[in-house]
Protein backbone atom coordinates (compact mmCIF):
# COMPACT_ATOMS: atom_id res chain seq x y z
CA UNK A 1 0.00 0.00 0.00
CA UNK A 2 0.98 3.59 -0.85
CA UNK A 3 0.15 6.97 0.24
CA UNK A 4 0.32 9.69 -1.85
CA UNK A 5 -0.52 13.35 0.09
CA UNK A 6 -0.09 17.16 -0.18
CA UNK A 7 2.61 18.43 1.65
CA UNK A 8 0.92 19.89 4.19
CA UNK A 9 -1.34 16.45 4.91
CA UNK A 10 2.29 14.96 4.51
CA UNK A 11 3.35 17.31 7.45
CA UNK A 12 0.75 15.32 9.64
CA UNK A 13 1.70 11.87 8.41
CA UNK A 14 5.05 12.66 9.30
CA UNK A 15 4.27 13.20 12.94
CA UNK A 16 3.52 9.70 13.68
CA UNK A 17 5.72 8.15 16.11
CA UNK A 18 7.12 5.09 13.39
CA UNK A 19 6.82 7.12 10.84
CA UNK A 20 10.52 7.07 8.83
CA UNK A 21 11.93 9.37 6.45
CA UNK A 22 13.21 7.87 3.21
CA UNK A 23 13.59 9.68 -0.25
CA UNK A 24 13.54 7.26 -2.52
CA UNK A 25 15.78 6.86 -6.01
CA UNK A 26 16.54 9.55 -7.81
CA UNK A 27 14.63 10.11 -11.01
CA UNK A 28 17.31 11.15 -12.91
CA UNK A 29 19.31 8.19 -11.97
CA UNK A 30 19.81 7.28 -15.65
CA UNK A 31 18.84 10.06 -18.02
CA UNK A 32 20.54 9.42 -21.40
CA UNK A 33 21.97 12.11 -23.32
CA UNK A 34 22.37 10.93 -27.24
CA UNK A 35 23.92 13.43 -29.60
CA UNK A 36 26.99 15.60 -29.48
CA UNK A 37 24.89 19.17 -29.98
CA UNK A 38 22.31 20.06 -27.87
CA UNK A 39 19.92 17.90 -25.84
CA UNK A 40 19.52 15.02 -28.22
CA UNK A 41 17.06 12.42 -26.96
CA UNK A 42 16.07 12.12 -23.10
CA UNK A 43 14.75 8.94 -21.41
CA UNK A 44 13.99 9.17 -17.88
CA UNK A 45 13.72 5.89 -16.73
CA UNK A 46 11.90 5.79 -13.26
CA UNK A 47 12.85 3.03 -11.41
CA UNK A 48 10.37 2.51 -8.64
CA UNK A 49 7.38 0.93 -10.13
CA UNK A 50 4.82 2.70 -8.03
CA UNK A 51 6.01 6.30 -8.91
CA UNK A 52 6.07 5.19 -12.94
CA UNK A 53 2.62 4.02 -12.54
CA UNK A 54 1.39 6.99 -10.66
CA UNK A 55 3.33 9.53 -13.29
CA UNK A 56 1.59 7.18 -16.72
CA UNK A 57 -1.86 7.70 -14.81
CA UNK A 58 -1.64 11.16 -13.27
CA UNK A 59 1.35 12.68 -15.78
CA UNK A 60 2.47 14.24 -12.49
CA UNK A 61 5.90 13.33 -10.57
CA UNK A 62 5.62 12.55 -6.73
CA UNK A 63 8.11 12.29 -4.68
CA UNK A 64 8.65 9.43 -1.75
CA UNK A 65 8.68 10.74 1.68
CA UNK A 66 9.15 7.81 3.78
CA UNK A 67 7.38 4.66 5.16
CA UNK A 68 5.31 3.24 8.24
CA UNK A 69 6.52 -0.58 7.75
CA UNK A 70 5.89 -1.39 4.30
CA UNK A 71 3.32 1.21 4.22
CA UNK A 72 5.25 4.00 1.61
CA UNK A 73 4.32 7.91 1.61
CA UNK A 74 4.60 9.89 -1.14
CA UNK A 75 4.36 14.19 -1.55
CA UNK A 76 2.32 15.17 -5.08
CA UNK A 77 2.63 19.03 -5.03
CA UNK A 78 -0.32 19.24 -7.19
CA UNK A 79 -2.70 18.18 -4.86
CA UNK A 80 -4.71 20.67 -3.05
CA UNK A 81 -4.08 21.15 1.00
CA UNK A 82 -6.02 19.01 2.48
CA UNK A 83 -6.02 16.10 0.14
CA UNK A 84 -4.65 12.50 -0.24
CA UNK A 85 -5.07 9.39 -1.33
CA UNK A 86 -4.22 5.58 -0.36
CA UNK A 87 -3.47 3.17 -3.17
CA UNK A 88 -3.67 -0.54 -2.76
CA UNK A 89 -2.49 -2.90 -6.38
CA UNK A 90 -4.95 -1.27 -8.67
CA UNK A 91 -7.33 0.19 -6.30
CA UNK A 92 -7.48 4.14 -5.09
CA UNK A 93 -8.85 5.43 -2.58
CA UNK A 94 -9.19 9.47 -2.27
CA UNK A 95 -9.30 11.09 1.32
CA UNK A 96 -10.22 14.66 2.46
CA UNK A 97 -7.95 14.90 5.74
CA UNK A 98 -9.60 15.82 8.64
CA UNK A 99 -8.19 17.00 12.16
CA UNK A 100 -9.31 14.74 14.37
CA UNK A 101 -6.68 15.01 16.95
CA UNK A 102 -4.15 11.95 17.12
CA UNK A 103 -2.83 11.64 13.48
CA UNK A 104 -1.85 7.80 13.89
CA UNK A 105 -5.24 6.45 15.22
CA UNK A 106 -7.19 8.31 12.17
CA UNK A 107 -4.50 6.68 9.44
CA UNK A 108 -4.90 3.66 11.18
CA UNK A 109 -8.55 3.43 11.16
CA UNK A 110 -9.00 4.71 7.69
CA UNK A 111 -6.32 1.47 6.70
CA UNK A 112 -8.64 -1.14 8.94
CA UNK A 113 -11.84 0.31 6.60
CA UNK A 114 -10.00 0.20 3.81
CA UNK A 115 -8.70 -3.89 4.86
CA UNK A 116 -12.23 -4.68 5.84
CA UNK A 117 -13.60 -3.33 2.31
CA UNK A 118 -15.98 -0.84 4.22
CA UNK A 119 -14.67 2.09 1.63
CA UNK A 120 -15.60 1.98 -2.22
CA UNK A 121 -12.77 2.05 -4.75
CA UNK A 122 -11.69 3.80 -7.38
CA UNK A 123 -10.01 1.59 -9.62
CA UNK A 124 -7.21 1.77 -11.88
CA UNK A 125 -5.78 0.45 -15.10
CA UNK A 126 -1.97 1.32 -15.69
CA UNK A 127 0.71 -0.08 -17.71
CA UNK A 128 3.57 -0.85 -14.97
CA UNK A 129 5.83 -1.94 -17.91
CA UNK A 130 6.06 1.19 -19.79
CA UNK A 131 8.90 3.96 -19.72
CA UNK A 132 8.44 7.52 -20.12
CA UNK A 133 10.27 8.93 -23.06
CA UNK A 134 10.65 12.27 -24.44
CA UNK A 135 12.18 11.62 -27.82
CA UNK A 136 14.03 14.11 -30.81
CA UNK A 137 14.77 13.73 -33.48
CA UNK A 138 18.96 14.99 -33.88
CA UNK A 139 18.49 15.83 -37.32
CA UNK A 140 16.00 17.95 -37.36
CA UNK A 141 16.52 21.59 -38.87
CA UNK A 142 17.60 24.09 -35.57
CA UNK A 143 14.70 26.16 -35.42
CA UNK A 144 12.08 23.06 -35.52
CA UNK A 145 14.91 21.30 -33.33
CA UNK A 146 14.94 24.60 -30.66
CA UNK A 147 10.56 24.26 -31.11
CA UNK A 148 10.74 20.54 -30.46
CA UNK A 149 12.82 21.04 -27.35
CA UNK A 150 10.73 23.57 -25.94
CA UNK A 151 7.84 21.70 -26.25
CA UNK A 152 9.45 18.81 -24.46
CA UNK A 153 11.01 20.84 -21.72
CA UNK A 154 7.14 21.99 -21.40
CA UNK A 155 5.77 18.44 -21.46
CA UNK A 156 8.85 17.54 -18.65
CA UNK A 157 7.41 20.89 -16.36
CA UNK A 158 3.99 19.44 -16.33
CA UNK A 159 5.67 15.99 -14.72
CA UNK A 160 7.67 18.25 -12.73
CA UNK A 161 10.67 16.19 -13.97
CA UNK A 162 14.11 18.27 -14.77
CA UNK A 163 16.86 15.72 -15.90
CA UNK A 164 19.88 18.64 -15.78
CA UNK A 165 19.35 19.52 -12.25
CA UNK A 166 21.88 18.68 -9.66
CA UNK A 167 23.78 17.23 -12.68
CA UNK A 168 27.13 18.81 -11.84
């Protein structure tokens, strides 16, 4: 099972006693550069499955957080404030948070409803296999090239994915 919050319902999460921090693998881990001049073609391959699946279905990036046991968090920075959501295999379940005093014992019965099948699904049919690629073509003239690459770079923003950051 995953969580996947807004930062500030990820603020709360983190508050739990077991909660543990953990940040995950780098997205950029193995971004391929082809081409001596300019950008050439960019593959981000994302290596943890449940982040590639959540970026196919969403086309949004999230970031890992850290885990309770087995139990992984995740930060999207679209989501509004007070939103999150718990995914189990292909089922989804979206939460409003609310502030009901002890963060723990509200996660934990929200999990035992969700293990008992008392909450309705949202389910979800995603491609786990399939890598996200922003393609060029090299040989393309430079000011269809430099039109092409913007686009990309736009396409990229909207995953909030930057492959030359904290390259050097």
């Amino acid at each position: 099972m995953e969580v996947v919050a807004s930062s500030l319902v990820m603020r709360k999460f983190r508050t739990i006693k077991e909660f543990t921090m953990d940040l995950g693998i780098s997205k950029t881990n193995e971004v391929q550069k082809e081409g001596n001049k300019g950008p050439g073609q960019i593959v981000i391959k994302i290596k943890d499955p449940f982040v590639k699946r959540y970026s196919l279905e969403k086309e949004n990036y999230i970031v890992k957080a850290g885990n309770i046991g087995t139990l992984g968090f995740f930060v999207d920075n679209s989501m509004s404030g007070d939103k999150f959501a718990i995914y189990d295999e292909d089922r989804e379940y979206e939460f409003i948070y609310k502030n009901t005093g002890d963060v723990r014992t509200y996660l934990s019965d929200i999990l035992d409803k969700i293990l008992n099948e008392e909450i309705e699904p949202v389910n979800l049919s995603m491609n786990l296999e399939e890598d996200i690629e922003f393609r060029m073509d090299k040989d393309l003239p430079q000011g269809e090239f430099i039109q092409k690459h913007r686009e990309m770079r736009e396409e990229m923003a909207k995953m909030n994915v930057n492959p030359y950051k904290n390259k050097y």
